[in-house]
Each structure stands twice: as structure tokens, then as C-alpha cells.
C-alpha atoms as a PDB file:
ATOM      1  CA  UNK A   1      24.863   9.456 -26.925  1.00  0.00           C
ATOM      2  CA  UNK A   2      27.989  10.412 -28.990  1.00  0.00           C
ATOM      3  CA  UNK A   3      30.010  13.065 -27.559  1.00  0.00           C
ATOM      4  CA  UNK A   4      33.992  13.382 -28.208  1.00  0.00           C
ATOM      5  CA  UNK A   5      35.816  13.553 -24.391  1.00  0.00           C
ATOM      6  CA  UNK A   6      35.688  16.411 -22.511  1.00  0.00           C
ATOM      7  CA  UNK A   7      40.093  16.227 -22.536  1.00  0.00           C
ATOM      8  CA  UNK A   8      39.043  16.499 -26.386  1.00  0.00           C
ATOM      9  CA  UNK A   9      36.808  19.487 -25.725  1.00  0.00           C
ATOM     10  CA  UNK A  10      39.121  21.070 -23.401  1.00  0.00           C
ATOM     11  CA  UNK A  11      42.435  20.985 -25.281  1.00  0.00           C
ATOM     12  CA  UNK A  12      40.133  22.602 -28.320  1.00  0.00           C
ATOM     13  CA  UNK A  13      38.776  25.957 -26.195  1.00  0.00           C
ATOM     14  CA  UNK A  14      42.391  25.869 -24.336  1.00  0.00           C
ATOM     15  CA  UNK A  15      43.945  26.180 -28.450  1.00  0.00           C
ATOM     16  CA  UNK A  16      41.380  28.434 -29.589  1.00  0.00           C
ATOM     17  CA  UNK A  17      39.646  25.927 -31.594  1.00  0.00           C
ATOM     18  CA  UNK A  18      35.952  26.698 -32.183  1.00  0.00           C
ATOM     19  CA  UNK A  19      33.906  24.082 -29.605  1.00  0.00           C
ATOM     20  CA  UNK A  20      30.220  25.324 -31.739  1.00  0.00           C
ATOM     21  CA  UNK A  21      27.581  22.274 -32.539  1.00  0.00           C
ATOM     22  CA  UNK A  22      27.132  22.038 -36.318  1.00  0.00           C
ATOM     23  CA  UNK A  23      25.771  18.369 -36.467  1.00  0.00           C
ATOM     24  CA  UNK A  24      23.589  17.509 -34.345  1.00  0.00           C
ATOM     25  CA  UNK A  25      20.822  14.135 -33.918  1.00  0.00           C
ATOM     26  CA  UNK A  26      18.079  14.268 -31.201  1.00  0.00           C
ATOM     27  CA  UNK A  27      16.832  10.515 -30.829  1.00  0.00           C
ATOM     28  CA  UNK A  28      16.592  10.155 -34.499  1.00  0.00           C
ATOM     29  CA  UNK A  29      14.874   6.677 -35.623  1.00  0.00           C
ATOM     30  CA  UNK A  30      14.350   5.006 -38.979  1.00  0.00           C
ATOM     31  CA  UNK A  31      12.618   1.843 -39.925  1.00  0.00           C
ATOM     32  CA  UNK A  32      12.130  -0.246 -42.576  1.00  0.00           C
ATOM     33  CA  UNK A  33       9.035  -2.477 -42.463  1.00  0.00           C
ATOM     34  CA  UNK A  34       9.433  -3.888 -39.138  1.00  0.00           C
ATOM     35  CA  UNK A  35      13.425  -3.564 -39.345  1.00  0.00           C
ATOM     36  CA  UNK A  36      15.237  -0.704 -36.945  1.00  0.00           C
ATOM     37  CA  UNK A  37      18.097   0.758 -39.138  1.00  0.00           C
ATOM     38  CA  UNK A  38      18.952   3.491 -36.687  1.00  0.00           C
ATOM     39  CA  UNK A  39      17.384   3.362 -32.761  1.00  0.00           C
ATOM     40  CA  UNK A  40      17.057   6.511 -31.069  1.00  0.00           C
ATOM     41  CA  UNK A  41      20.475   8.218 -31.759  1.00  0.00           C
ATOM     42  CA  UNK A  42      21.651  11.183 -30.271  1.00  0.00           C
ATOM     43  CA  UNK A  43      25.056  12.916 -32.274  1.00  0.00           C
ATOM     44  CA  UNK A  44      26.873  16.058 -31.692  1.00  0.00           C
ATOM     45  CA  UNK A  45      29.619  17.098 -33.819  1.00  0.00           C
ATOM     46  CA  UNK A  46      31.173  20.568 -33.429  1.00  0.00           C
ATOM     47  CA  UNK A  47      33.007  22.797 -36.012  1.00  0.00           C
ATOM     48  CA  UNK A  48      35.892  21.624 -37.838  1.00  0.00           C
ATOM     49  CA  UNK A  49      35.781  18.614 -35.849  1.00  0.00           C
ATOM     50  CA  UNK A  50      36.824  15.318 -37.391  1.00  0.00           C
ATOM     51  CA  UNK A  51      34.467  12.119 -36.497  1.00  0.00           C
ATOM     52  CA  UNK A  52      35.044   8.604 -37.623  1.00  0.00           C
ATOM     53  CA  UNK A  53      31.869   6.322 -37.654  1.00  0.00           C
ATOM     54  CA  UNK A  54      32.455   2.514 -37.209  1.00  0.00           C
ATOM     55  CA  UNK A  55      30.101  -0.573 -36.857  1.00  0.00           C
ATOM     56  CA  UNK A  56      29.457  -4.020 -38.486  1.00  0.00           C
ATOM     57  CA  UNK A  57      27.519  -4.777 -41.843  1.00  0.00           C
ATOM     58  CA  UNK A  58      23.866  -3.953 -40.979  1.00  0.00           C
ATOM     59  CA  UNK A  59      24.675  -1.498 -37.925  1.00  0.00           C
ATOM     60  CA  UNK A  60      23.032   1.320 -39.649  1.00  0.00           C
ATOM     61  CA  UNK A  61      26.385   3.795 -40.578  1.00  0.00           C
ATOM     62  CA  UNK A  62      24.936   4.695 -43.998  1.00  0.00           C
ATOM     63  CA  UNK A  63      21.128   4.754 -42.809  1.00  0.00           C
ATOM     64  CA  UNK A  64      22.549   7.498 -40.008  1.00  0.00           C
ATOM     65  CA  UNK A  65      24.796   9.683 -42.543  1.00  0.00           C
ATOM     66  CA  UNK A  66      21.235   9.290 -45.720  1.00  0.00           C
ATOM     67  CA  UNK A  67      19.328  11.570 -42.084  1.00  0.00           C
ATOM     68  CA  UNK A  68      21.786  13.653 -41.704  1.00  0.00           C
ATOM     69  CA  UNK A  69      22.300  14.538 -45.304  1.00  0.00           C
ATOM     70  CA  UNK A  70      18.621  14.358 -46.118  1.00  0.00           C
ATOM     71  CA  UNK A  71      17.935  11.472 -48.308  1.00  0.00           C
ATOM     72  CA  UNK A  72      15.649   9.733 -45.386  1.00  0.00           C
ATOM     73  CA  UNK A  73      13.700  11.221 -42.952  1.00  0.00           C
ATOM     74  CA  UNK A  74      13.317  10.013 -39.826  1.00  0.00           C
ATOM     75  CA  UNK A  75      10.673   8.419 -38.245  1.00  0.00           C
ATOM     76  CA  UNK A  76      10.910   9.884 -34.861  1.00  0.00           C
ATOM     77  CA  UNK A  77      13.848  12.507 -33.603  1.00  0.00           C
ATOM     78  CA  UNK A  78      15.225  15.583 -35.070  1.00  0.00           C
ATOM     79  CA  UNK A  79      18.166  16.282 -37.190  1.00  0.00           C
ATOM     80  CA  UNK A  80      19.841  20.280 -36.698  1.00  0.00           C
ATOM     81  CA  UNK A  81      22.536  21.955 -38.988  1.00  0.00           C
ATOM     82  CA  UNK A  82      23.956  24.968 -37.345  1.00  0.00           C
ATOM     83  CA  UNK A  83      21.150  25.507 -34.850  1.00  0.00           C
ATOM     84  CA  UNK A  84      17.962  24.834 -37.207  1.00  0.00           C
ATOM     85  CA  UNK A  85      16.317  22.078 -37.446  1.00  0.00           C
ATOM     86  CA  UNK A  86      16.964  20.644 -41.197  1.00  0.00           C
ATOM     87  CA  UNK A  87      14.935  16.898 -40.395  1.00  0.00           C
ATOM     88  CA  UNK A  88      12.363  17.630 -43.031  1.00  0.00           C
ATOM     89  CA  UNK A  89      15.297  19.838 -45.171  1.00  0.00           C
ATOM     90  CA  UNK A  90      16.236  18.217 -48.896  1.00  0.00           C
ATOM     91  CA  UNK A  91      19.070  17.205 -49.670  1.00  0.00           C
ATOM     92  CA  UNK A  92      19.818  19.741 -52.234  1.00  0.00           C
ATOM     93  CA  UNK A  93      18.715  22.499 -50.244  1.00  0.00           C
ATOM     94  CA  UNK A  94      21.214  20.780 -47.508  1.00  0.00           C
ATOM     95  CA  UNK A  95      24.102  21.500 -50.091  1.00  0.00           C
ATOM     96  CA  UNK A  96      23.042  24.726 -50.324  1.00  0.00           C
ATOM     97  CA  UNK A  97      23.222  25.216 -46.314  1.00  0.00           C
ATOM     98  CA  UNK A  98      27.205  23.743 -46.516  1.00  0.00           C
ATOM     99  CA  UNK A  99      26.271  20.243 -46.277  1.00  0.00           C
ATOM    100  CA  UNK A 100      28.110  18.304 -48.761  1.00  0.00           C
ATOM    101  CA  UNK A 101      28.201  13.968 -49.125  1.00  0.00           C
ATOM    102  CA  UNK A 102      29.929  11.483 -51.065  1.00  0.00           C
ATOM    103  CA  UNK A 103      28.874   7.906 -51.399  1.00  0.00           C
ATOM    104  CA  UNK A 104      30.525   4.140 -51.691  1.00  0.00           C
ATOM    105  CA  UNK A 105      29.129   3.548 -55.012  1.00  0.00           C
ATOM    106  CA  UNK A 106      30.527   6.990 -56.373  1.00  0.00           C
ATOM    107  CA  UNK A 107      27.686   9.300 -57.721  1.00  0.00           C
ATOM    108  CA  UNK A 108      29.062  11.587 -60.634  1.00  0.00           C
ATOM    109  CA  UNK A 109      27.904  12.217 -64.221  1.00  0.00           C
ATOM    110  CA  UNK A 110      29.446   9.119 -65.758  1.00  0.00           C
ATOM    111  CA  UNK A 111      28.781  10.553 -69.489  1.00  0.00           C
ATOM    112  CA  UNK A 112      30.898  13.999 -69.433  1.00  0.00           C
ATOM    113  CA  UNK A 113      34.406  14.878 -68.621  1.00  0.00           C
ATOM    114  CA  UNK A 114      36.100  15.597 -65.295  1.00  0.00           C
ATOM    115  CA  UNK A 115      36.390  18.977 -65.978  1.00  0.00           C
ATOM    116  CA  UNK A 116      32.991  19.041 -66.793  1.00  0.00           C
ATOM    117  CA  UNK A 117      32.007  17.572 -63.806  1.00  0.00           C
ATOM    118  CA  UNK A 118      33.882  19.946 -61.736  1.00  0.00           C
ATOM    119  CA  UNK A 119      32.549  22.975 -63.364  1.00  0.00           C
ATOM    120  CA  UNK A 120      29.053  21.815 -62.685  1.00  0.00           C
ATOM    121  CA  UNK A 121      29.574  21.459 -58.847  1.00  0.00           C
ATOM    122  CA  UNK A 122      31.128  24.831 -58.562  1.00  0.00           C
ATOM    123  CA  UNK A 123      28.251  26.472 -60.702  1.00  0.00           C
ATOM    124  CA  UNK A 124      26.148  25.038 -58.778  1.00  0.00           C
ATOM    125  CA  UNK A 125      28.083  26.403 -55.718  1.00  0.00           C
ATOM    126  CA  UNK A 126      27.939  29.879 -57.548  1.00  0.00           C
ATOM    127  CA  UNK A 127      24.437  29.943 -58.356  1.00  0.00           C
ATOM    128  CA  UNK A 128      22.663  28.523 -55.756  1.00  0.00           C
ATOM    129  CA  UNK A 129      20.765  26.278 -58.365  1.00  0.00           C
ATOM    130  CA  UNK A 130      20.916  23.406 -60.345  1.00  0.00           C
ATOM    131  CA  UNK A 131      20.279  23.896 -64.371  1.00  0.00           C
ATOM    132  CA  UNK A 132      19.411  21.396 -67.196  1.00  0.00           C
ATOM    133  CA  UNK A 133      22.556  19.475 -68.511  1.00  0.00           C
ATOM    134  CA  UNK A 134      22.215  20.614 -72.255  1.00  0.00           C
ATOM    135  CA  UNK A 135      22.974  24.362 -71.219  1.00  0.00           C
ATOM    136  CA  UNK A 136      26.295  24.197 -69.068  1.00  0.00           C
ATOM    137  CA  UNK A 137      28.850  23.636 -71.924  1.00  0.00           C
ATOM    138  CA  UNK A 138      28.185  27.544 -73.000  1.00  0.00           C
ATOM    139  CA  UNK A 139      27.655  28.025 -69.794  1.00  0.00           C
ATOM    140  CA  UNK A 140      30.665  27.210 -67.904  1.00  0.00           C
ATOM    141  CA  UNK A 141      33.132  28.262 -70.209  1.00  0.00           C
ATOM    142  CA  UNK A 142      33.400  31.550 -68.420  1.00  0.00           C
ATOM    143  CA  UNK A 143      37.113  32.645 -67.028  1.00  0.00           C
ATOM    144  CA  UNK A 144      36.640  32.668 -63.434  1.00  0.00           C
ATOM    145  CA  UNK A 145      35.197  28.884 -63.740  1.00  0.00           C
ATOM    146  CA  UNK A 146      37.776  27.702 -65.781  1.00  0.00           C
ATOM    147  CA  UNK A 147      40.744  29.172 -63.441  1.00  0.00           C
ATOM    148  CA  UNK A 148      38.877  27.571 -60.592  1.00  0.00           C
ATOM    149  CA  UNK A 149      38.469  24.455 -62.597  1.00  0.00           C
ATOM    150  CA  UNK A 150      41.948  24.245 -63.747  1.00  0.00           C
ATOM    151  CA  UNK A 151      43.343  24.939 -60.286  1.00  0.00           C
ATOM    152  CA  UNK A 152      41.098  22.169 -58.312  1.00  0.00           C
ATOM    153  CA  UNK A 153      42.639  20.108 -61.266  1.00  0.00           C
ATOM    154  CA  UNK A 154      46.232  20.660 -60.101  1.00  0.00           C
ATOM    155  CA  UNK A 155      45.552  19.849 -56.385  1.00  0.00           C
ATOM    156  CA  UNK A 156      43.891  16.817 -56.909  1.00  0.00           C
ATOM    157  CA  UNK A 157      46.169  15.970 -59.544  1.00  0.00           C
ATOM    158  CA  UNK A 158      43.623  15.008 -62.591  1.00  0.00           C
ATOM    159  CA  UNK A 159      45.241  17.389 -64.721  1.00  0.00           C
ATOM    160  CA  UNK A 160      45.694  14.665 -67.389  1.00  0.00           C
ATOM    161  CA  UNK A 161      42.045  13.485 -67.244  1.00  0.00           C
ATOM    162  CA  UNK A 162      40.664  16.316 -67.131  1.00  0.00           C
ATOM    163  CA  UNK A 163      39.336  15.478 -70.687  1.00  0.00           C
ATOM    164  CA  UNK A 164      38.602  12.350 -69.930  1.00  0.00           C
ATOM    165  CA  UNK A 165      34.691  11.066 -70.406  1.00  0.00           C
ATOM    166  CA  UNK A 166      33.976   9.680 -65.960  1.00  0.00           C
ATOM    167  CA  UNK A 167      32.976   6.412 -67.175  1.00  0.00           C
ATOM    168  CA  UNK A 168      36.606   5.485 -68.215  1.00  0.00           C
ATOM    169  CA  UNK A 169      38.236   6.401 -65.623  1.00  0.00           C
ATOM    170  CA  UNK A 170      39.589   4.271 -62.361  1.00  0.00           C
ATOM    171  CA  UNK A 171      37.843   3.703 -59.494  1.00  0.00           C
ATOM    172  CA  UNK A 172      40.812   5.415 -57.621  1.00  0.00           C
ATOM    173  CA  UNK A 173      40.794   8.250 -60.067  1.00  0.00           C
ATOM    174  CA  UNK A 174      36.997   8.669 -59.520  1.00  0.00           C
ATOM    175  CA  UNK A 175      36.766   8.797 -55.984  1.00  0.00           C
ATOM    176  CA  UNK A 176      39.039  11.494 -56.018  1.00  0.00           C
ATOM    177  CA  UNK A 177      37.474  13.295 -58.240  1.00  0.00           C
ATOM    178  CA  UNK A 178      34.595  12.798 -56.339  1.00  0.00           C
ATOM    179  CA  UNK A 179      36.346  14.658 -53.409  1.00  0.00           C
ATOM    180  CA  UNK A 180      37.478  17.560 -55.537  1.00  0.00           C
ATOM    181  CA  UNK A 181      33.803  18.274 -56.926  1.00  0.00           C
ATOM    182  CA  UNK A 182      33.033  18.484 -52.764  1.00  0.00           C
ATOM    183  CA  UNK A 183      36.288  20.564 -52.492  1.00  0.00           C
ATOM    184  CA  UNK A 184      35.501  23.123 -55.376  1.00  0.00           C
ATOM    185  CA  UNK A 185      31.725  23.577 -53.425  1.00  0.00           C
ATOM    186  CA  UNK A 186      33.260  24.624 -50.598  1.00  0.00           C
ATOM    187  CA  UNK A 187      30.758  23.076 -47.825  1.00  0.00           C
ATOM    188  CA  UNK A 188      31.105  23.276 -44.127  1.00  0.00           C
ATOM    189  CA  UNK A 189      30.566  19.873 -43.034  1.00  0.00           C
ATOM    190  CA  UNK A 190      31.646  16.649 -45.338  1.00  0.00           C
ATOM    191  CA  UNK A 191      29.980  13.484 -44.946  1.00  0.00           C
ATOM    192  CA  UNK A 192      32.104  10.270 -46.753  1.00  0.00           C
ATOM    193  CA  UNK A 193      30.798   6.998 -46.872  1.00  0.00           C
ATOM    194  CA  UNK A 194      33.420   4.184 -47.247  1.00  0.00           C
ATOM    195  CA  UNK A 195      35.972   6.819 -49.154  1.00  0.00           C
ATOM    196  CA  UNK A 196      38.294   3.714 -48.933  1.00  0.00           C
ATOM    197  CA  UNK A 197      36.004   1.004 -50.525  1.00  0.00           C
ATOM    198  CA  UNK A 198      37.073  -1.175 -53.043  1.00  0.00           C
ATOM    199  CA  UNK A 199      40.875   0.739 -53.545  1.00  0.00           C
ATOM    200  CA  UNK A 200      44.455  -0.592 -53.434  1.00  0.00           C
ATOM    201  CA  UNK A 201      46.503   0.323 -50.643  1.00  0.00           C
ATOM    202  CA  UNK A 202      48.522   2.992 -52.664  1.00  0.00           C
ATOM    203  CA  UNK A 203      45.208   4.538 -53.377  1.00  0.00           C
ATOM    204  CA  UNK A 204      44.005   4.930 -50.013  1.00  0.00           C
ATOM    205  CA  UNK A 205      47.108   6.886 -49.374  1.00  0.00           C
ATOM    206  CA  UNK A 206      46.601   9.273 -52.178  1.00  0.00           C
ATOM    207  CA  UNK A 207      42.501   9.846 -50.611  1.00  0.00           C
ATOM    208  CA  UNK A 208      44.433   9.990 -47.120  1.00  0.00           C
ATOM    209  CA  UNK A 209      46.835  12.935 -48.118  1.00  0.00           C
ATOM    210  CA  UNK A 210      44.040  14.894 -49.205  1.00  0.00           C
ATOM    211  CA  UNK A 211      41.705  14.272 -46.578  1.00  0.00           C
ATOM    212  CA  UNK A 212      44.456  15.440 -44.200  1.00  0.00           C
ATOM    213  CA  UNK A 213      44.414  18.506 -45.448  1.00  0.00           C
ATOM    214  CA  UNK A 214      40.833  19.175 -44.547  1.00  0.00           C
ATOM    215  CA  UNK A 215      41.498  17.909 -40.916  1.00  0.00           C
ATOM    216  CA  UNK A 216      40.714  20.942 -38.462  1.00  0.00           C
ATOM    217  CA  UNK A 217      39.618  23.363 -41.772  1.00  0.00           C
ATOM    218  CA  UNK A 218      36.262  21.696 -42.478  1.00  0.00           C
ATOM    219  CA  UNK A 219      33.701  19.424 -40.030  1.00  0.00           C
ATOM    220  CA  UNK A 220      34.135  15.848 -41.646  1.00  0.00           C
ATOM    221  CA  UNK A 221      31.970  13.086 -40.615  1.00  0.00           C
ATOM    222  CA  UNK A 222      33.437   9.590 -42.310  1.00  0.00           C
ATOM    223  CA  UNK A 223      31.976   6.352 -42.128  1.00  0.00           C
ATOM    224  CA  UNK A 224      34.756   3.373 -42.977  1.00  0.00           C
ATOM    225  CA  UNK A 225      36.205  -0.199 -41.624  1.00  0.00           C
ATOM    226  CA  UNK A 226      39.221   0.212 -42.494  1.00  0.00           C
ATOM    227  CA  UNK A 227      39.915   1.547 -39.096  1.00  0.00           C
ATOM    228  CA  UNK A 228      43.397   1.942 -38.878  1.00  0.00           C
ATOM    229  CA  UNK A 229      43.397   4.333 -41.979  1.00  0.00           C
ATOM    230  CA  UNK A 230      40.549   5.917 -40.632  1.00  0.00           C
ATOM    231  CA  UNK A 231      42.258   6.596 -36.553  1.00  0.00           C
ATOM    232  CA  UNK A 232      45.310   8.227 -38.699  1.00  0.00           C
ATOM    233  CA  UNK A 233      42.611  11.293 -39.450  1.00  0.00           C
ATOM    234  CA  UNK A 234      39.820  11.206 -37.071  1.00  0.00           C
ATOM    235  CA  UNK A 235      40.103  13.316 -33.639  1.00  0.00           C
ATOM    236  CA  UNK A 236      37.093  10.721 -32.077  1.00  0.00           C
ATOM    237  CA  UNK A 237      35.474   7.714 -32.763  1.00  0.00           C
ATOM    238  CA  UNK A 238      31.764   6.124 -32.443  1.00  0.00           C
ATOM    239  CA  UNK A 239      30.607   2.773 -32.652  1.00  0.00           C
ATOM    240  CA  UNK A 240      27.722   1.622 -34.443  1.00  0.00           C
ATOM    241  CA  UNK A 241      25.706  -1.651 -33.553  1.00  0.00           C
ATOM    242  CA  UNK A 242      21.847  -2.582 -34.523  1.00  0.00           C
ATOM    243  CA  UNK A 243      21.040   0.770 -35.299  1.00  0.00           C
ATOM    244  CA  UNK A 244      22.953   2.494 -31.914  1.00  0.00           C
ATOM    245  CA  UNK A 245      25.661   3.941 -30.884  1.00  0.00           C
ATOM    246  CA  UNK A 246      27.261   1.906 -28.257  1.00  0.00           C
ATOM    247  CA  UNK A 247      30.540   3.752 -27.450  1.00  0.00           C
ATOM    248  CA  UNK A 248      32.121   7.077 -28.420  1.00  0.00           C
ATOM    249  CA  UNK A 249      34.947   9.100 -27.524  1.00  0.00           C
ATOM    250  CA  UNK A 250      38.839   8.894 -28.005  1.00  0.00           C
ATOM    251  CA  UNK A 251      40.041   6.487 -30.884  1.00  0.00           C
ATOM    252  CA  UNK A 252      42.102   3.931 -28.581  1.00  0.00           C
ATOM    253  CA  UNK A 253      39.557   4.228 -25.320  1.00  0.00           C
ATOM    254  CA  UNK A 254      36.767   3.647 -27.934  1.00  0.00           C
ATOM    255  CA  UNK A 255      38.256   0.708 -29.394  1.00  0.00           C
ATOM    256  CA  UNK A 256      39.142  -1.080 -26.324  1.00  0.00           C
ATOM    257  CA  UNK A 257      35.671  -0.122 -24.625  1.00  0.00           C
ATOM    258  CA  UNK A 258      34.188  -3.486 -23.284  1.00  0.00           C
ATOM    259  CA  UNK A 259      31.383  -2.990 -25.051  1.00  0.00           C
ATOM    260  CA  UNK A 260      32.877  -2.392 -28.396  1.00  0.00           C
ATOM    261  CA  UNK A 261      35.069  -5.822 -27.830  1.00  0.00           C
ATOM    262  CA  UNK A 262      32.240  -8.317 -27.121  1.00  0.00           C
ATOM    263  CA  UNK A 263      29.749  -6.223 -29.945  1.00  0.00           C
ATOM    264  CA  UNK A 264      32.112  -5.964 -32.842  1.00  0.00           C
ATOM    265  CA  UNK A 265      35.290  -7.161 -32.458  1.00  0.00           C
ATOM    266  CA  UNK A 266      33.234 -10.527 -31.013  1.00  0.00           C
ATOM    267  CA  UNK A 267      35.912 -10.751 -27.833  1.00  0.00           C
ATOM    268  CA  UNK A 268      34.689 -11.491 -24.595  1.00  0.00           C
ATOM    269  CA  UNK A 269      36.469 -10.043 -21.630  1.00  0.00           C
ATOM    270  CA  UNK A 270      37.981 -11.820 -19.017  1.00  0.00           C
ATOM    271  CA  UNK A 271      35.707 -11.694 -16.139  1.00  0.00           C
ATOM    272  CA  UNK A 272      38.921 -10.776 -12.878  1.00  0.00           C
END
């Protein structure tokens, strides 16, 4: 069962910070042929809360965040978003709700421009809908999308691609970009899988800043083994192995859980 500490809880109601349940997993379960991906896990995260998800290859991280964003549905268990229950929900209709995810393998329209990626996502945002590609270049050109464009530009600093065509554009540059089309949505809860994968160092600082400045604003769920980039953001911790969660709680307590150290770190404790 993941559930931050109750010294986490507790230090949140004592500085006014909202304690509410956004996220929440009741024994969800999902299989593949005869394979478990994810065993019976319960999840609570509340509002504005950050969570950091960590586990082995295989321990079902990605499996967990494609039920709670909607891609899969579970076999047995229920998934809730603010108090409904969402486990049969679509994805899109999940954006809709506030629920917005980013992948490893970034997913953006490779063919058009980073402005007009941007645009799309906060049309979208607008309008409640999606529309057919061929129509949002007359579209979007309205003022109050461009300002909002042009100003997401600035903070993510892509003001000099914003022209550019995705497909040319570095992996660094992309994933960021891939944030600001979640920023200019505006969801409630972020989900990020592996927002570190496959960047340089100086990268992951640049992805860092700006996911700091989420921390405590928006309910961000992040899935990543690069742990000590992820405990610099992350109020709690839970450990994923075969499909479970086998501890949770306070970064440095979760790490060093017994548990933790013979299932994924591979040490075996001293027996006093």
C-alpha cells in the first residue's frame, strides 16, 4: 500500500497544504498472457503532492502510470481521479478531467513546428476537443493563442525553435517541449515517465529547473532511475518490484528499507 508518512501528512495540514486524495489505485491488476505486470496495487496521492516511482526493468512502473492515465484497463481493481472512479475513463477524456502524461519515447507531432505543437495542446485545452490536423493553421492563429503561445515559448526557452519542424530538433529540446505542451494545458495531476531518459547531464538540469517549479503547484507523479535527480524533487518515494509496491514513504527511509536493499539494490542485510 503506498502512502507518504504520516510526519509527511502532518507537516502538510500543520502548513496549510491541501492533504485531499486526487490519485488513487484500489488493488488494481494487469496481465499479460499469463505475465503479472502490476499485482494488486493500492496508491494514494494527494493534491499538489510530489511522488517519485522507482523499481527495476520489468517491475511494472510504466504498466502502473498506462492505468492511471487510461491507456490499459485493469483487470481487477479500480482506478479514482478526484473521487470518481475513472478505471473504464479514456485517456482523452482523462485530459479533459486534468490528467495530463508524458512518455520515454516522446509523443508529439514530429511533422509541424513547436509552435504549432503548442498551439494545438492549448486549443485543445480551450475547446474541450480534439479537431482534424488540416484545420488548425487558420485556426490557431487567433491573438489570445498566439500570446499564450509566445509566452510558454519564453519560459521554456524554445523561442528560437519555435519555427522549427519537431523532427529536427534534439532529444533535450523535445522533451522539453514536451513539458511545455503539458504546461500550456494546464492539468492537475502530471504523470512523467523517464523525463530523464536518454539526456546529458546538463540536460537533466535544464528538465530539473522546470520541474521544480511545479513542485507543491501541481500533483506530479514521475517514474525514473535516475534516483538521485529524482529525490532532489520528490516529497516521497515508492518502490516497484514484480508488479508491487514493496516500500513507500520518505526518500532516505524508503531507500534504506530492508526490503528495498535485498529487492533492488540486490544487498543483503547483515543478519545482528
Amino acid at each position: 500500500m503506498f502512502r507518504a508518512s504520516e510526519d509527511y501528512h502532518r507537516e502538510r495540514r500543520e502548513s496549510g497544504m491541501d492533504t485531499r486524495c486526487v490519485v488513487k489505485t484500489d488493488g488494481v491488476t494487469k496481465t499479460f498472457g499469463d505475465f503479472i505486470a502490476v499485482d494488486k496495487v493500492d496508491f494514494e496521492v494527494n493534491e499538489k503532492e510530489a511522488v517519485g516511482i522507482i523499481g527495476p526493468n520489468g517491475a511494472g512502473k510504466t504498466t502502473f502510470l498506462n492505468l492511471l492515465s487510461g491507456r490499459y484497463v485493469p483487470e481487477e481493481g479500480r482506478v479514482f481521479f478526484k473521487g470518481r472512479d475513472v478505471t473504464r475513463v479514456p485517456p482523452q477524456k482523462r485530459i479533459e478531467m486534468g490528467m495530463m502524461r508524458t512518455f520515454q519515447l516522446v509523443h508529439v507531432f514530429d511533422n509541424i513546428s513547436v509552435y504549432d505543437n503548442l498551439a494545438l495542446s492549448y486549443y485543445r485545452k480551450q475547446q474541450r476537443s480534439s479537431f482534424p490536423l488540416n484545420c488548425f493553421l487558420t485556426k490557431l492563429i487567433r491573438n489570445d493563442i498566439g500570446k499564450e503561445v509566445n509566452t510558454v515559448l519564453e519560459l521554456f526557452e524554445l523561442e528560437d525553435r519555435s519555427h522549427q519542424v519537431v523532427s529536427n530538433l534534439p532529444l533535450g529540446s523535445k522533451k522539453r517541449m514536451e513539458l511545455a505542451m503539458a504546461h500550456i494545458a494546464d492539468p492537475e495531476v502530471i504523470l512523467l515517465d523517464e523525463p530523464f531518459a536518454g539526456l546529458a547531464d546538463t540536460e537533466i538540469e535544464e528538465i530539473l529547473t522546470i520541474l521544480k517549479n511545479y513542485i507543491h503547484k501541481k500533483t506530479i507523479i514521475i517514474v525514473e532511475h535516475k534516483i538521485t535527480k529524482l529525490t532532489k524533487i520528490v516529497d516521497t518515494l515508492a518502490v516497484m518490484c514484480d508488479g508491487a509496491i514493496i516500500a513507500s514513504g520518505d526518500c532516505e527511509e524508503t531507500l534504506n528499507d530492508p526490503e528495498v536493499r535485498k529487492s533492488y539494490w540486490k544487498v543483503e542485510d547483515e543478519q545482528v
